[in-house]
PDB file of N, CA and C in Angstrom:
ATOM      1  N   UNK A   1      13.379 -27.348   2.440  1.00  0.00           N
ATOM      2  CA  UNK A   1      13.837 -26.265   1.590  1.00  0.00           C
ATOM      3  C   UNK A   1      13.604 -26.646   0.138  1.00  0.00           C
ATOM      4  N   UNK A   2      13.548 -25.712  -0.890  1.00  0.00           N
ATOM      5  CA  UNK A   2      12.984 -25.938  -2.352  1.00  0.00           C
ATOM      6  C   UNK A   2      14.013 -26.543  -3.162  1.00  0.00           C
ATOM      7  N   UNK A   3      14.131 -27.492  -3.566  1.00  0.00           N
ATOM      8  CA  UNK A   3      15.718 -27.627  -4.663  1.00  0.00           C
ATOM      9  C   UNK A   3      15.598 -26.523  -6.092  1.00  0.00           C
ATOM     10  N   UNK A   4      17.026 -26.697  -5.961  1.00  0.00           N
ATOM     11  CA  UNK A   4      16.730 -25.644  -7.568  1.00  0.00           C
ATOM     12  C   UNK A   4      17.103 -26.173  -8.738  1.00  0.00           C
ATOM     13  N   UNK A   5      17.181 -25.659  -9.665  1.00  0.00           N
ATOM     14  CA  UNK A   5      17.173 -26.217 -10.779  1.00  0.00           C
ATOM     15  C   UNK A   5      18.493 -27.098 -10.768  1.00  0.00           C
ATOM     16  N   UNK A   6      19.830 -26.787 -10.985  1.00  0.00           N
ATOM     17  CA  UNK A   6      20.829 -27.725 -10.407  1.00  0.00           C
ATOM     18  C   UNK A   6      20.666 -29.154 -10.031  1.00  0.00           C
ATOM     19  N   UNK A   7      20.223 -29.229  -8.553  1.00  0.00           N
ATOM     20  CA  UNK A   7      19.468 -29.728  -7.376  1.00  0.00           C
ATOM     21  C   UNK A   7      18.627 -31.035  -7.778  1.00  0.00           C
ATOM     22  N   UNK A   8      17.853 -30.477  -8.455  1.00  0.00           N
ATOM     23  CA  UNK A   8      16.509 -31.276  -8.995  1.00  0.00           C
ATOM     24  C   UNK A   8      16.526 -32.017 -10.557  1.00  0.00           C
ATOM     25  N   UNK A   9      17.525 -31.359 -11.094  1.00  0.00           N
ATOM     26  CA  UNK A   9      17.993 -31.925 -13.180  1.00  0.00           C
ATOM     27  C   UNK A   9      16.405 -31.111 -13.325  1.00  0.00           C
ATOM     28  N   UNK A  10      16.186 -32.139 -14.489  1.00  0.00           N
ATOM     29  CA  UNK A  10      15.203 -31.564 -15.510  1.00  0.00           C
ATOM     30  C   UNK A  10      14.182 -31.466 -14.417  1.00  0.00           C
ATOM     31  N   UNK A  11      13.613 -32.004 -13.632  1.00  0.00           N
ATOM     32  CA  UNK A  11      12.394 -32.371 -13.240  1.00  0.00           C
ATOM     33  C   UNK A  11      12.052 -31.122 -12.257  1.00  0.00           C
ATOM     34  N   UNK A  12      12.911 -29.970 -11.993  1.00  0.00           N
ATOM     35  CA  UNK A  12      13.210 -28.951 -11.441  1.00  0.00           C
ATOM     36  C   UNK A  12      12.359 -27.786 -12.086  1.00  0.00           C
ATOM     37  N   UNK A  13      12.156 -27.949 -13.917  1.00  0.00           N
ATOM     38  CA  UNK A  13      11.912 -27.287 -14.255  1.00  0.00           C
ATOM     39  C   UNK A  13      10.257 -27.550 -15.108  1.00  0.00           C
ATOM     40  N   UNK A  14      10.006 -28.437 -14.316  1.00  0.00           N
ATOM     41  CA  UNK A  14       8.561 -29.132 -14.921  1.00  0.00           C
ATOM     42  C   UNK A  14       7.331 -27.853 -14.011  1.00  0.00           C
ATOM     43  N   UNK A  15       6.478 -27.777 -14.564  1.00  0.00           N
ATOM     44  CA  UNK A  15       5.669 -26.597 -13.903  1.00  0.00           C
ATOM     45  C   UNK A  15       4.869 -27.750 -13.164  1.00  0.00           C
ATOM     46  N   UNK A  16       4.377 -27.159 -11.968  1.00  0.00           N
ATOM     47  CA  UNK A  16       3.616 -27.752 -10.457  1.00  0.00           C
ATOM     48  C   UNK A  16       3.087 -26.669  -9.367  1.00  0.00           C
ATOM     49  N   UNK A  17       1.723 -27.448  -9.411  1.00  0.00           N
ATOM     50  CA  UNK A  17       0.991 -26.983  -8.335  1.00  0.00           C
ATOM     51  C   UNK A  17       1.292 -25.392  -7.316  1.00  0.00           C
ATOM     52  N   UNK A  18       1.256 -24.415  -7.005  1.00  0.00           N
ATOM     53  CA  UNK A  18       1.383 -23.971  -5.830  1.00  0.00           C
ATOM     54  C   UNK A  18       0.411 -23.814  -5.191  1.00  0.00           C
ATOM     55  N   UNK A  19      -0.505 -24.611  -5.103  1.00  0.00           N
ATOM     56  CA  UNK A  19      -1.561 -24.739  -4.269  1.00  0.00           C
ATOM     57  C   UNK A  19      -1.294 -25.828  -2.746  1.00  0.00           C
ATOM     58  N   UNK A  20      -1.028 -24.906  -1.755  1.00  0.00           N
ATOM     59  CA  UNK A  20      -0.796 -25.510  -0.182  1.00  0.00           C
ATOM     60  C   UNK A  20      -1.503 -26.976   0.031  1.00  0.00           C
ATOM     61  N   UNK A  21      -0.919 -27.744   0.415  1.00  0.00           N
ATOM     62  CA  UNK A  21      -1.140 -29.418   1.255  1.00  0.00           C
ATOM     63  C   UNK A  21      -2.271 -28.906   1.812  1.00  0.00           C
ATOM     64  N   UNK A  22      -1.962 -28.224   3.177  1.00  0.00           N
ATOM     65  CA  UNK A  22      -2.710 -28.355   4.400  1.00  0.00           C
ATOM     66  C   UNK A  22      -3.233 -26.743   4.231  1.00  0.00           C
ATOM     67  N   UNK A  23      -4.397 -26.570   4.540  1.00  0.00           N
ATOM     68  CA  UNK A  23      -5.186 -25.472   5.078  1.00  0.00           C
ATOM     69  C   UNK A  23      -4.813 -25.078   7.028  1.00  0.00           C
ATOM     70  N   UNK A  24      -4.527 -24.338   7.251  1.00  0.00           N
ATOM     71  CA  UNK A  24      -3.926 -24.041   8.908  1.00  0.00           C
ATOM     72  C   UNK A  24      -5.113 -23.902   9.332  1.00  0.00           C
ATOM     73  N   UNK A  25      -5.777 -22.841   8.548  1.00  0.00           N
ATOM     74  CA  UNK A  25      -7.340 -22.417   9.488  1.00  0.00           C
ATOM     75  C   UNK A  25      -8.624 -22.946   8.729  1.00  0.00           C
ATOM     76  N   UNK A  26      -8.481 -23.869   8.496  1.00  0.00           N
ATOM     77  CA  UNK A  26      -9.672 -24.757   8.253  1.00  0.00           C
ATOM     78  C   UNK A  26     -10.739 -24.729   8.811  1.00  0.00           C
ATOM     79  N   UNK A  27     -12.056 -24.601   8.774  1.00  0.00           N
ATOM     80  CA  UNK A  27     -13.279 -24.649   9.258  1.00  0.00           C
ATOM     81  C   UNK A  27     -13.690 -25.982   9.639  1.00  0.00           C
ATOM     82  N   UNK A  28     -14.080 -25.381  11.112  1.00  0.00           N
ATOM     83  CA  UNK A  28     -14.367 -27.521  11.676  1.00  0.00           C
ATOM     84  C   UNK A  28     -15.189 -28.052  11.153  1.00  0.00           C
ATOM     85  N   UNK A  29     -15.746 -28.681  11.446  1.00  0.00           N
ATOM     86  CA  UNK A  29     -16.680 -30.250  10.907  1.00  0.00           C
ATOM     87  C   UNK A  29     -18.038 -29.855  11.834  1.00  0.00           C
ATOM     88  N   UNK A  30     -17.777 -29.545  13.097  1.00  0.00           N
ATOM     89  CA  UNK A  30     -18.911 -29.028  13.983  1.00  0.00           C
ATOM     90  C   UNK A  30     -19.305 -27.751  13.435  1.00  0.00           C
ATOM     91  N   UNK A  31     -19.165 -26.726  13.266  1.00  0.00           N
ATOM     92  CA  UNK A  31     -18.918 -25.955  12.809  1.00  0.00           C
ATOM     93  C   UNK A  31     -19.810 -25.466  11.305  1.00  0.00           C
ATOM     94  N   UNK A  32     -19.325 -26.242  10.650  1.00  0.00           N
ATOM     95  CA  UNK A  32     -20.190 -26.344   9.387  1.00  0.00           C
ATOM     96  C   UNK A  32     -21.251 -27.025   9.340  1.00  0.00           C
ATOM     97  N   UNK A  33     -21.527 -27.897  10.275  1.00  0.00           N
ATOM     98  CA  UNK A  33     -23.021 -28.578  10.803  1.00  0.00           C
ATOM     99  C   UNK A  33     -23.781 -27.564  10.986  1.00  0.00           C
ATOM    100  N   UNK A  34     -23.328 -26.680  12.280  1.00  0.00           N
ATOM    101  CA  UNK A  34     -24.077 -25.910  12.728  1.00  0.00           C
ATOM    102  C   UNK A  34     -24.242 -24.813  11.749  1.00  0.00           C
ATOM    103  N   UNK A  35     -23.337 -24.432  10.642  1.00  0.00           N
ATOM    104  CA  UNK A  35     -24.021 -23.138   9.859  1.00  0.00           C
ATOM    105  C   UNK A  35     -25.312 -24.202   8.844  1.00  0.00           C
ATOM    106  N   UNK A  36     -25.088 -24.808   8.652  1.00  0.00           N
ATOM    107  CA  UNK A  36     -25.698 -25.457   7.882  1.00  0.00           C
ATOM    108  C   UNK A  36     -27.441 -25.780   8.927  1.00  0.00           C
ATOM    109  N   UNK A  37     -26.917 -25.899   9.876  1.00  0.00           N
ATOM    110  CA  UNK A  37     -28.741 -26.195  10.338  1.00  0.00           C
ATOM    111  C   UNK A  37     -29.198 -25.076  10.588  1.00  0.00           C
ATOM    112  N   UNK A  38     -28.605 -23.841  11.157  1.00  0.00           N
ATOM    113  CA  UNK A  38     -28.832 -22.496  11.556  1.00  0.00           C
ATOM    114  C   UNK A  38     -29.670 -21.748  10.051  1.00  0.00           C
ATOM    115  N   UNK A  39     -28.684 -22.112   8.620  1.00  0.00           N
ATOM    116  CA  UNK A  39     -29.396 -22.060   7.809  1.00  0.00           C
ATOM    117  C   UNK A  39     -30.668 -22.239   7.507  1.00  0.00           C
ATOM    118  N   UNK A  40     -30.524 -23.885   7.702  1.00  0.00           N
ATOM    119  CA  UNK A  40     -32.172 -24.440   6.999  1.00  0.00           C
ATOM    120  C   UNK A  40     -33.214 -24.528   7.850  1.00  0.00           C
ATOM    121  N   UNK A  41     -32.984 -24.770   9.313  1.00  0.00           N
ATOM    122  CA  UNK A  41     -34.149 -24.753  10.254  1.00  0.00           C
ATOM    123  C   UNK A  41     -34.994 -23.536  10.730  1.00  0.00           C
ATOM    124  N   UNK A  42     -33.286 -22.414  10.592  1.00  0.00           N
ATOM    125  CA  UNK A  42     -34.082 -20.883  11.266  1.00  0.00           C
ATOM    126  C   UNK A  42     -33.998 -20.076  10.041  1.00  0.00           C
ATOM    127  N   UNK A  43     -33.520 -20.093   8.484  1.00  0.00           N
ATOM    128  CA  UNK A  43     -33.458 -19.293   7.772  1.00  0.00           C
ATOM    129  C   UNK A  43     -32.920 -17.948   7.928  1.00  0.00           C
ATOM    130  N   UNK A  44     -31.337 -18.205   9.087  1.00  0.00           N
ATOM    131  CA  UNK A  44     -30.655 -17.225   9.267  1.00  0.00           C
ATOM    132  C   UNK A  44     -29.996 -16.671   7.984  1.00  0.00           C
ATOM    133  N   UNK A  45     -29.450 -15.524   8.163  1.00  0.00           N
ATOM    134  CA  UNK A  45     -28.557 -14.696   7.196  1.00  0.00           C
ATOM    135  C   UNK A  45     -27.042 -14.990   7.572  1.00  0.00           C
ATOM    136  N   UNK A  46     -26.417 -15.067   6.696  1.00  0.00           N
ATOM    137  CA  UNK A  46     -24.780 -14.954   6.664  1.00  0.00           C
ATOM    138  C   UNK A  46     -24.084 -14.174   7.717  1.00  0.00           C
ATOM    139  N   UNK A  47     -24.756 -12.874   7.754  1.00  0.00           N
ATOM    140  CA  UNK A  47     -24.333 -12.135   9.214  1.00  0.00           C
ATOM    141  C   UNK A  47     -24.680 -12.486  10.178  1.00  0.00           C
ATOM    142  N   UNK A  48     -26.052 -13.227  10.211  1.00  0.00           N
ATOM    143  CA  UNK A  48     -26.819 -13.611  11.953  1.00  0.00           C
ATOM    144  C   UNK A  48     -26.120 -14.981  11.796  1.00  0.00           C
ATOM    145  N   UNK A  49     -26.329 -15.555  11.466  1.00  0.00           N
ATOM    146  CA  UNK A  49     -24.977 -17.188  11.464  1.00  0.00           C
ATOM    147  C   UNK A  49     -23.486 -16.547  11.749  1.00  0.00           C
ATOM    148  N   UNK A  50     -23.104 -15.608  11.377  1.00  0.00           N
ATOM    149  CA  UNK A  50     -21.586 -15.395  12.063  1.00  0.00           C
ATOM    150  C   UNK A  50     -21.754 -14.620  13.108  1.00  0.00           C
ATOM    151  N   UNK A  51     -22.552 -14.439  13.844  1.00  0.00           N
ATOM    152  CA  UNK A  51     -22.550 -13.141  14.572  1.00  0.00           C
ATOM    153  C   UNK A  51     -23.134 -14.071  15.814  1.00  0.00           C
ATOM    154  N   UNK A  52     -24.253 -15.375  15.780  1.00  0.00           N
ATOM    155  CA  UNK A  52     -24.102 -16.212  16.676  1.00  0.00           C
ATOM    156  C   UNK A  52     -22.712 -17.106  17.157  1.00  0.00           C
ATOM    157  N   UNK A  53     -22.418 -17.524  15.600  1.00  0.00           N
ATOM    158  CA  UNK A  53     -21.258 -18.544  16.198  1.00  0.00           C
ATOM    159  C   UNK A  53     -20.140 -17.696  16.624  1.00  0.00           C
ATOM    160  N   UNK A  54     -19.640 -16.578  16.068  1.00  0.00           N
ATOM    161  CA  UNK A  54     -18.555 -16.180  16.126  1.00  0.00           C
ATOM    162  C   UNK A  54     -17.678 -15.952  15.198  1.00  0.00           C
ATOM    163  N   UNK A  55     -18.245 -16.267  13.951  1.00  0.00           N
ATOM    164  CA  UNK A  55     -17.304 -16.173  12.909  1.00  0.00           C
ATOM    165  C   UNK A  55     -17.559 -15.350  11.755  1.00  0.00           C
ATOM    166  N   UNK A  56     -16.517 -15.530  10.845  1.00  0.00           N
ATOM    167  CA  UNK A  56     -17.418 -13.724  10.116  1.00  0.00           C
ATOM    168  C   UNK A  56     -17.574 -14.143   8.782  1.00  0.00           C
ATOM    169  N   UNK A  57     -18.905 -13.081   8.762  1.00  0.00           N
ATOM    170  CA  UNK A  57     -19.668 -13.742   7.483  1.00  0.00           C
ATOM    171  C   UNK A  57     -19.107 -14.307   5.985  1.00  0.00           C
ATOM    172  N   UNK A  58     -17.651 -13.973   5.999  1.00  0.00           N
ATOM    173  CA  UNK A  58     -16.905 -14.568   4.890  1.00  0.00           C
ATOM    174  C   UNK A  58     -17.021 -16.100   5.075  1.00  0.00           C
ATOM    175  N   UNK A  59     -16.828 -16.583   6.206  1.00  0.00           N
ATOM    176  CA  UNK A  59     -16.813 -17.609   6.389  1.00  0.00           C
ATOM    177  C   UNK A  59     -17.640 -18.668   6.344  1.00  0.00           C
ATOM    178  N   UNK A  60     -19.129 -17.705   6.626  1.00  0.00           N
ATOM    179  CA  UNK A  60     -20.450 -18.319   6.576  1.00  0.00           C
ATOM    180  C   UNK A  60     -20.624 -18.459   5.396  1.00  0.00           C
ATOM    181  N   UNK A  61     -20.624 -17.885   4.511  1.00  0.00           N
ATOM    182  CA  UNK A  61     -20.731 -18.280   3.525  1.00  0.00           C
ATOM    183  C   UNK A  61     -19.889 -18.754   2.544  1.00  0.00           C
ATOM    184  N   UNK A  62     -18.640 -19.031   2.558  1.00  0.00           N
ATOM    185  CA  UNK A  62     -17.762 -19.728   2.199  1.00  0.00           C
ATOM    186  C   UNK A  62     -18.088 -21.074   2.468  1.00  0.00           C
ATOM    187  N   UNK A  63     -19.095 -21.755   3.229  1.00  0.00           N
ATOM    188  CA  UNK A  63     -19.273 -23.234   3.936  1.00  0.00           C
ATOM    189  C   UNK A  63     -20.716 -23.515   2.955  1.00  0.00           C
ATOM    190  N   UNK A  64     -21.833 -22.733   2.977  1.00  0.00           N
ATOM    191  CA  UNK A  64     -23.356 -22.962   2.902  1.00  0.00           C
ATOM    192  C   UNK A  64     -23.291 -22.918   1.233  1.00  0.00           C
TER     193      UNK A  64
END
């Protein structure tokens, strides 16, 4: 749970990060291999790379 100002003294009120630890849906490691060779070997598109693997073209190109 968050402490609050009280809780925490001064150091409560120091400005920090809200940028998340952990990513939940992270893109695998296999995954980004394969957009990455699908890329350079067959000179697929963002849609034909998500539309083989399964994933959608935000994603494809969010990696390449």
């Amino acid at each position: 749970m968050a402490e609050t100002v009280p809780d925490a003294g001064s150091a409560g009120l120091q400005n920090r990060s809200s940028r998340p630890h952990t990513v939940a849906n992270k893109t695998m490691a296999h995954q980004i291999g394969a957009i990455g060779r699908l890329r350079r070997d067959y000179r697929l598109t963002g849609a034909e790379i998500g539309a083989k693997l399964g994933l959608a073209r935000s994603t494809v190109a969010g990696c390449v």
